[in-house]
N, C-alpha and C. Protein backbone atom coordinates (compact mmCIF):
# COMPACT_ATOMS: atom_id res chain seq x y z
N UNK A 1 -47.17 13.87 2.76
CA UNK A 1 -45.78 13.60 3.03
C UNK A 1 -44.94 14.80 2.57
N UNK A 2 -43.87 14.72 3.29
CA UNK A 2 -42.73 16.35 3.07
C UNK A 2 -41.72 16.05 2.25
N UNK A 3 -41.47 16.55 1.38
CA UNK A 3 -39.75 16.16 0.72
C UNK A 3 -38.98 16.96 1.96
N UNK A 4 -38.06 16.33 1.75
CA UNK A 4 -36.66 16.71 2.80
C UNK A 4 -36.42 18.04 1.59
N UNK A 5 -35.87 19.32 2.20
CA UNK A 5 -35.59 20.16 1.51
C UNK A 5 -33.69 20.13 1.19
N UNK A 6 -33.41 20.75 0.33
CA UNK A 6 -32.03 20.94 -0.05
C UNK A 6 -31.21 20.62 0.53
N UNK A 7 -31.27 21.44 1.40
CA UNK A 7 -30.57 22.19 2.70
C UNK A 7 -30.08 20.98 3.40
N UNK A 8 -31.05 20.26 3.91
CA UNK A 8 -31.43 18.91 4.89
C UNK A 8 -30.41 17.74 4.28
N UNK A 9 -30.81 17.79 3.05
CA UNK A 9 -30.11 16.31 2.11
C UNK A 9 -28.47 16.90 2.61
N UNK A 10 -27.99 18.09 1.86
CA UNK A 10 -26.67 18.73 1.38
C UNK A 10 -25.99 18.65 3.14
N UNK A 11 -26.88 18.66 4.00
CA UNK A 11 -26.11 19.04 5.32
C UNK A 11 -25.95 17.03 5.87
N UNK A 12 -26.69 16.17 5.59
CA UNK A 12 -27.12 14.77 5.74
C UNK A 12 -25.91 14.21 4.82
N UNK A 13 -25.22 14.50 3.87
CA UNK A 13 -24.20 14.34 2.37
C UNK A 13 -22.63 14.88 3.96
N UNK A 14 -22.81 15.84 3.97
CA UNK A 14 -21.28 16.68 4.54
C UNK A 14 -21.75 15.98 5.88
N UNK A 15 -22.38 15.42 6.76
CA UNK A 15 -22.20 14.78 7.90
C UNK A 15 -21.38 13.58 7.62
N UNK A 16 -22.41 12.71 7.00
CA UNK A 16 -21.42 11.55 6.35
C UNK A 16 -19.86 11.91 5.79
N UNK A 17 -19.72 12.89 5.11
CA UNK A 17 -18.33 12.97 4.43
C UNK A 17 -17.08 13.06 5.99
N UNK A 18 -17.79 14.10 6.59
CA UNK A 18 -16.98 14.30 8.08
C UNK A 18 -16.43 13.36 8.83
N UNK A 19 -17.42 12.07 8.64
CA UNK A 19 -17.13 10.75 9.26
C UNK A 19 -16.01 9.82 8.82
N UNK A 20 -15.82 10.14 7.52
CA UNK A 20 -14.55 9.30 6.36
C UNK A 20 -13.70 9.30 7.61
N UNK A 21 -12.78 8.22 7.06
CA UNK A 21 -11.21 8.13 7.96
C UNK A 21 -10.61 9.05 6.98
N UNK A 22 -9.45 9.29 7.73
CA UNK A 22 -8.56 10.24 6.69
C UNK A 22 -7.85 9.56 6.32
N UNK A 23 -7.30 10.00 5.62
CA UNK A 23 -6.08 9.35 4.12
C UNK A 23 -4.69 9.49 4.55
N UNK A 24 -3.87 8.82 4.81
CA UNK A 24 -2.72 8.22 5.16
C UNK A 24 -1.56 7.66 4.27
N UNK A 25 -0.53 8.30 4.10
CA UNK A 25 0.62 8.11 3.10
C UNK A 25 0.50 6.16 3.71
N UNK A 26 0.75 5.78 2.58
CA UNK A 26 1.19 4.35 2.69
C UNK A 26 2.14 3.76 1.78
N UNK A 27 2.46 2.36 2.01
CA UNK A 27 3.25 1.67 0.82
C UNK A 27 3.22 -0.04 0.89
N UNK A 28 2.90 -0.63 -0.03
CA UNK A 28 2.62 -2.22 -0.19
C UNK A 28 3.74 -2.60 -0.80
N UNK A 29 3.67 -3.80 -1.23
CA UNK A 29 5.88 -3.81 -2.09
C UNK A 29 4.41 -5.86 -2.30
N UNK A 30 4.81 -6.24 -3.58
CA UNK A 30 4.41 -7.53 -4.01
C UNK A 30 5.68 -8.25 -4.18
N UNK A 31 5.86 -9.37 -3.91
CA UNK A 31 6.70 -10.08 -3.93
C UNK A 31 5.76 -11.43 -4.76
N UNK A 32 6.73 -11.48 -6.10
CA UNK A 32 6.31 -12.20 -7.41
C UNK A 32 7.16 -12.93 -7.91
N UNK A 33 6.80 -14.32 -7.96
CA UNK A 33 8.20 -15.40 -8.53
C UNK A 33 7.51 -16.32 -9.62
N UNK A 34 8.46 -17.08 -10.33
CA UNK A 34 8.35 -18.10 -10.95
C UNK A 34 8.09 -19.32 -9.78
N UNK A 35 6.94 -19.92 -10.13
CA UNK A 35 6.90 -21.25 -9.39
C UNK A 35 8.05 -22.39 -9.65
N UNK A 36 8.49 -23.25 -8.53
CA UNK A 36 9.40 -24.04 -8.90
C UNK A 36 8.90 -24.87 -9.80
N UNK A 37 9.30 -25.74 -10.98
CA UNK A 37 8.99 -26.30 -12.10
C UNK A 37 8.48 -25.34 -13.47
N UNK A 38 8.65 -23.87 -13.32
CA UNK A 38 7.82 -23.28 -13.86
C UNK A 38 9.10 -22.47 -14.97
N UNK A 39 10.19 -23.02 -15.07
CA UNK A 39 10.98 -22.15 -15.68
C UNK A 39 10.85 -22.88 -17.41
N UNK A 40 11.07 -21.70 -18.15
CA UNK A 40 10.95 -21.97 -19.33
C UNK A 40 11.32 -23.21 -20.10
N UNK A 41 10.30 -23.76 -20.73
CA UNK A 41 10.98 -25.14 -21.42
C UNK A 41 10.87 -26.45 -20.58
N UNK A 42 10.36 -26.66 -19.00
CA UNK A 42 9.85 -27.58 -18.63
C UNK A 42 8.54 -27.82 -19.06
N UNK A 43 8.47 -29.11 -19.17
CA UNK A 43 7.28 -29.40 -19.66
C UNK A 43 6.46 -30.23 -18.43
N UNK A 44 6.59 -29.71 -17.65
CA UNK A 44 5.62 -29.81 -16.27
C UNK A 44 4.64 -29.21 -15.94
N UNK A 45 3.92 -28.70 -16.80
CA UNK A 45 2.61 -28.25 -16.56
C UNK A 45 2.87 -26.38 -16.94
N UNK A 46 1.70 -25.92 -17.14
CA UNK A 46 1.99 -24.38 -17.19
C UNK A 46 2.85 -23.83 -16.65
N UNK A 47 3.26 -22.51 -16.94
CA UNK A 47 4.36 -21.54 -16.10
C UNK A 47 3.14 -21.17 -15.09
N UNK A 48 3.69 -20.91 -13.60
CA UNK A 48 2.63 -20.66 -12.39
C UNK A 48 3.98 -19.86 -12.01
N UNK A 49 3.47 -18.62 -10.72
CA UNK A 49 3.75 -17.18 -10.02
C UNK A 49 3.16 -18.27 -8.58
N UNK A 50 4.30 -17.74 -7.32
CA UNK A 50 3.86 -17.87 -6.34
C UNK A 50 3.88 -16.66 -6.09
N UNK A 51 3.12 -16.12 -4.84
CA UNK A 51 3.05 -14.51 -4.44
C UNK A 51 2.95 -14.50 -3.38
N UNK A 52 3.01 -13.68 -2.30
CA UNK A 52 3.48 -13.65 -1.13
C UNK A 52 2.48 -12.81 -0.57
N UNK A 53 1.76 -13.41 0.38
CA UNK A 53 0.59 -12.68 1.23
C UNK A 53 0.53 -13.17 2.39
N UNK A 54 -0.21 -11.87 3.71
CA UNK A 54 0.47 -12.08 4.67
C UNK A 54 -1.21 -12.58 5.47
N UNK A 55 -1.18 -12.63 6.66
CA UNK A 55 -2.87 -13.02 6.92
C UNK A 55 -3.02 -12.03 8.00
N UNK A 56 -3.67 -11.19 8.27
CA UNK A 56 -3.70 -10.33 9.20
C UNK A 56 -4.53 -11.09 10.43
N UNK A 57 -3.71 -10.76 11.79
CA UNK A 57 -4.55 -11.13 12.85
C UNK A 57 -6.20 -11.39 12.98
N UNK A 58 -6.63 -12.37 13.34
CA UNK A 58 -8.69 -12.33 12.82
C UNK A 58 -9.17 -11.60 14.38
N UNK A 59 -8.23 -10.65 15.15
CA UNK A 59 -8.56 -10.03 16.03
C UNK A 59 -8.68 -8.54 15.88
N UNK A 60 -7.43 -8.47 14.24
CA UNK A 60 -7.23 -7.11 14.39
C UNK A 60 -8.58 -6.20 14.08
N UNK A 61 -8.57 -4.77 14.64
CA UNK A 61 -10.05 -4.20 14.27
C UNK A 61 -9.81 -3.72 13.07
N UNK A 62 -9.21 -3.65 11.94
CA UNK A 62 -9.35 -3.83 10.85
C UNK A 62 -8.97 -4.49 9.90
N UNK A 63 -9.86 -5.32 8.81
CA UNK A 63 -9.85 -6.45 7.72
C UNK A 63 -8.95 -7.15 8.68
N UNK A 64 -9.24 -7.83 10.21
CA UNK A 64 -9.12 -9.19 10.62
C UNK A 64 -9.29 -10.33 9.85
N UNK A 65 -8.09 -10.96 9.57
CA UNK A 65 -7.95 -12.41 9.69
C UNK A 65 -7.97 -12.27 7.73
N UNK A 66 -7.96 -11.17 7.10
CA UNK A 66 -7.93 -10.71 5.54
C UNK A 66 -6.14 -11.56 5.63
N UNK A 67 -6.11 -11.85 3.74
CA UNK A 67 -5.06 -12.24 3.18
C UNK A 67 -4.61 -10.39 2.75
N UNK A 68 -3.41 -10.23 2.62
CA UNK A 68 -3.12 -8.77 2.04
C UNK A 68 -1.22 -9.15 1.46
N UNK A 69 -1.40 -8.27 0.68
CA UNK A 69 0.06 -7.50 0.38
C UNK A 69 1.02 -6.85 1.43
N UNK A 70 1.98 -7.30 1.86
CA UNK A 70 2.97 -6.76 3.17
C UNK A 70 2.36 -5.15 2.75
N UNK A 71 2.90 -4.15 3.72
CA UNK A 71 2.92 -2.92 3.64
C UNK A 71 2.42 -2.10 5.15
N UNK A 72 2.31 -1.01 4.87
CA UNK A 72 2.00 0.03 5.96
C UNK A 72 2.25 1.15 5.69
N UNK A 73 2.08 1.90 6.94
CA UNK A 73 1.68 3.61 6.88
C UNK A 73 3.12 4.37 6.99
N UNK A 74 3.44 4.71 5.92
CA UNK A 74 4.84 5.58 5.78
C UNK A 74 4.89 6.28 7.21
N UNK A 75 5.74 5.89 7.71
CA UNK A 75 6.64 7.18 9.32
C UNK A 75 7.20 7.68 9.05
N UNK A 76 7.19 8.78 10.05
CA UNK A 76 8.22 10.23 10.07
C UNK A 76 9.74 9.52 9.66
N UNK A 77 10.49 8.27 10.46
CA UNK A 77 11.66 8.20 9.94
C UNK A 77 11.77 7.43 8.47
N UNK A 78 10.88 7.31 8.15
CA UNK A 78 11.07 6.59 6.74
C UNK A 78 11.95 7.96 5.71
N UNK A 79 11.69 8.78 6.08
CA UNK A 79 12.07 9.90 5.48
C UNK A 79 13.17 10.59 6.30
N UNK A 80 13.54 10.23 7.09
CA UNK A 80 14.82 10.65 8.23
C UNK A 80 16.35 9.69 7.46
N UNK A 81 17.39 11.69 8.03
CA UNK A 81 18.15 11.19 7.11
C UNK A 81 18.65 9.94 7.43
N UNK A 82 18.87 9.53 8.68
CA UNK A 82 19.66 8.02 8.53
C UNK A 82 18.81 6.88 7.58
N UNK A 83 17.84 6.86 7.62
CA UNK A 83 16.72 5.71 6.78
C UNK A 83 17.25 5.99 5.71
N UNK A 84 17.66 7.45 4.69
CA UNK A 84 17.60 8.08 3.47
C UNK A 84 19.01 7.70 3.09
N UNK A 85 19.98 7.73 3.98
CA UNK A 85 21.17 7.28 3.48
C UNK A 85 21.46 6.17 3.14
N UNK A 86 21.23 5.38 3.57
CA UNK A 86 20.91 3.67 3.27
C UNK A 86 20.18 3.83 1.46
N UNK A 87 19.50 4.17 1.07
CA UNK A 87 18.96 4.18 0.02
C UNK A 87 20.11 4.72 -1.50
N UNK A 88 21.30 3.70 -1.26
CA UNK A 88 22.16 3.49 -2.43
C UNK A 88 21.56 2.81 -3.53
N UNK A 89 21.86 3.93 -4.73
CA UNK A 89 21.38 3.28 -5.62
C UNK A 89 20.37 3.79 -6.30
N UNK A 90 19.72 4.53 -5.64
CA UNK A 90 18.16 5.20 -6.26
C UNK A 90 17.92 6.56 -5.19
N UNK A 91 17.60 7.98 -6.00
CA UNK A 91 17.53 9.20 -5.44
C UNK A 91 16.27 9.11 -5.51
N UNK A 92 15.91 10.40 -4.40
CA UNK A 92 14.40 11.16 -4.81
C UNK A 92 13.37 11.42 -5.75
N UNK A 93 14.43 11.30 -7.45
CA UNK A 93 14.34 12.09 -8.05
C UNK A 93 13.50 10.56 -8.89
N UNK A 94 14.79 9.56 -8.66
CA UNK A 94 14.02 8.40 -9.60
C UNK A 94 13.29 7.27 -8.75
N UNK A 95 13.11 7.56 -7.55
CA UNK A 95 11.83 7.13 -6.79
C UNK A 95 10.38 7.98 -7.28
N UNK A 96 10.44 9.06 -7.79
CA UNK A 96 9.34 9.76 -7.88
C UNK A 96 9.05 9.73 -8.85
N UNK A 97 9.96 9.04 -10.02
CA UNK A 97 9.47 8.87 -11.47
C UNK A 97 9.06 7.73 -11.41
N UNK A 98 9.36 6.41 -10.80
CA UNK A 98 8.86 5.37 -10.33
C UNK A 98 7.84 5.03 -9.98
N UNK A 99 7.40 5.88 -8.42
CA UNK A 99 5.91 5.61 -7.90
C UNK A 99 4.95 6.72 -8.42
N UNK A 100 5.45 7.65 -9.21
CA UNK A 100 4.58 8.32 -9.89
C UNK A 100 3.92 9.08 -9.07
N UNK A 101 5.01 9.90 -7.68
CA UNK A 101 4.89 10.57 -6.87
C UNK A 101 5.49 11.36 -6.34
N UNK A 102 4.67 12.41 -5.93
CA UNK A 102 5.78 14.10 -5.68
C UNK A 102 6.45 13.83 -4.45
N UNK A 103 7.00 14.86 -3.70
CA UNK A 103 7.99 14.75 -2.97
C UNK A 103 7.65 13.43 -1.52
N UNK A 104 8.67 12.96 -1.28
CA UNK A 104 8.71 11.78 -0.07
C UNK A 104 8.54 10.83 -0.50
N UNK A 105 8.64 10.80 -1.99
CA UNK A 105 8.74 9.36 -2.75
C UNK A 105 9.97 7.99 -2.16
N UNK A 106 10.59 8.39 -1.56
CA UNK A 106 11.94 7.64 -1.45
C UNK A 106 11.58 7.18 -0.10
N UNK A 107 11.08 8.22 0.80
CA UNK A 107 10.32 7.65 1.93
C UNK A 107 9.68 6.26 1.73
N UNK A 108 8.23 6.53 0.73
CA UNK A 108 7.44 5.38 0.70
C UNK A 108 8.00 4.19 0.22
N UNK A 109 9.36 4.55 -0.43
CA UNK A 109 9.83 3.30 -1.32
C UNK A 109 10.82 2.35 0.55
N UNK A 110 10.92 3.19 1.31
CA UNK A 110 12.03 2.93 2.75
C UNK A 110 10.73 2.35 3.13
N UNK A 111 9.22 2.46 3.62
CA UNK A 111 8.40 2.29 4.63
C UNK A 111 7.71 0.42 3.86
N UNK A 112 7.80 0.44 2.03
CA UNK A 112 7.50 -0.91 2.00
C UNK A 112 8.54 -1.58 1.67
N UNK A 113 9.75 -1.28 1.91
CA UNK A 113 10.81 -2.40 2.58
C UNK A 113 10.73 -2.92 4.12
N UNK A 114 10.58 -1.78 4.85
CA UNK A 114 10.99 -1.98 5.86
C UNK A 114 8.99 -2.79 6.71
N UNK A 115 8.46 -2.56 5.98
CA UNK A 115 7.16 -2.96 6.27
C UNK A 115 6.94 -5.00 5.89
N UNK A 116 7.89 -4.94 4.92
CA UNK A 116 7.51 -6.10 4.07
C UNK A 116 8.54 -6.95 5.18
């Protein structure tokens, strides 16, 4: 029997890698509450969180018919100035200290509003 040489494995490794999907700016946004009966000092059972999940089509060709977090793939106008002006209240500067991300931070914070 032959070992596969170096070469063979290392070129068999970078075929597979070639195949990856590529990586895509995105943004999810959770929507997190107090359950009704759940506010402090009722004595109705534990404090409980309802959360908000969406069910994706069981047609779509990807994670069909999956429970998920609203969200999607940041667009060109998420970052266009009319989208950007709307965003009273919070700059570039403290969107990016926020999502703990370099520039077009304010974008992604426009694409999981407008996604959710």
């Amino acid at each position: 029997m032959t070992e596969p040489s170096p070469d063979s494995t290392t070129a068999g490794a970078n075929s597979a890698a070639s195949a990856s999907p590529s990586v895509r700016p995105a943004a999810t946004i959770m929507f997190v509450r107090d359950a009704p009966g759940a506010v402090a000092g009722n004595d109705d059972g534990p404090p409980r969180l309802e959360v908000c999940l969406l069910r994706r089509n069981a047609k779509s060709a990807f994670v069909g018919g999956a429970s998920l977090f609203p969200g999607g793939a940041v667009d060109a106008s998420d970052g266009g100035v009319q989208a950007l002006a709307r965003c009273e209240g919070l700059s570039e500067d403290q969107a990016r200290a926020r999502l703990q991300l370099g520039g077009g931070a304010l974008a992604h914070w426009v694409a999981a509003v407008r996604e959710a």
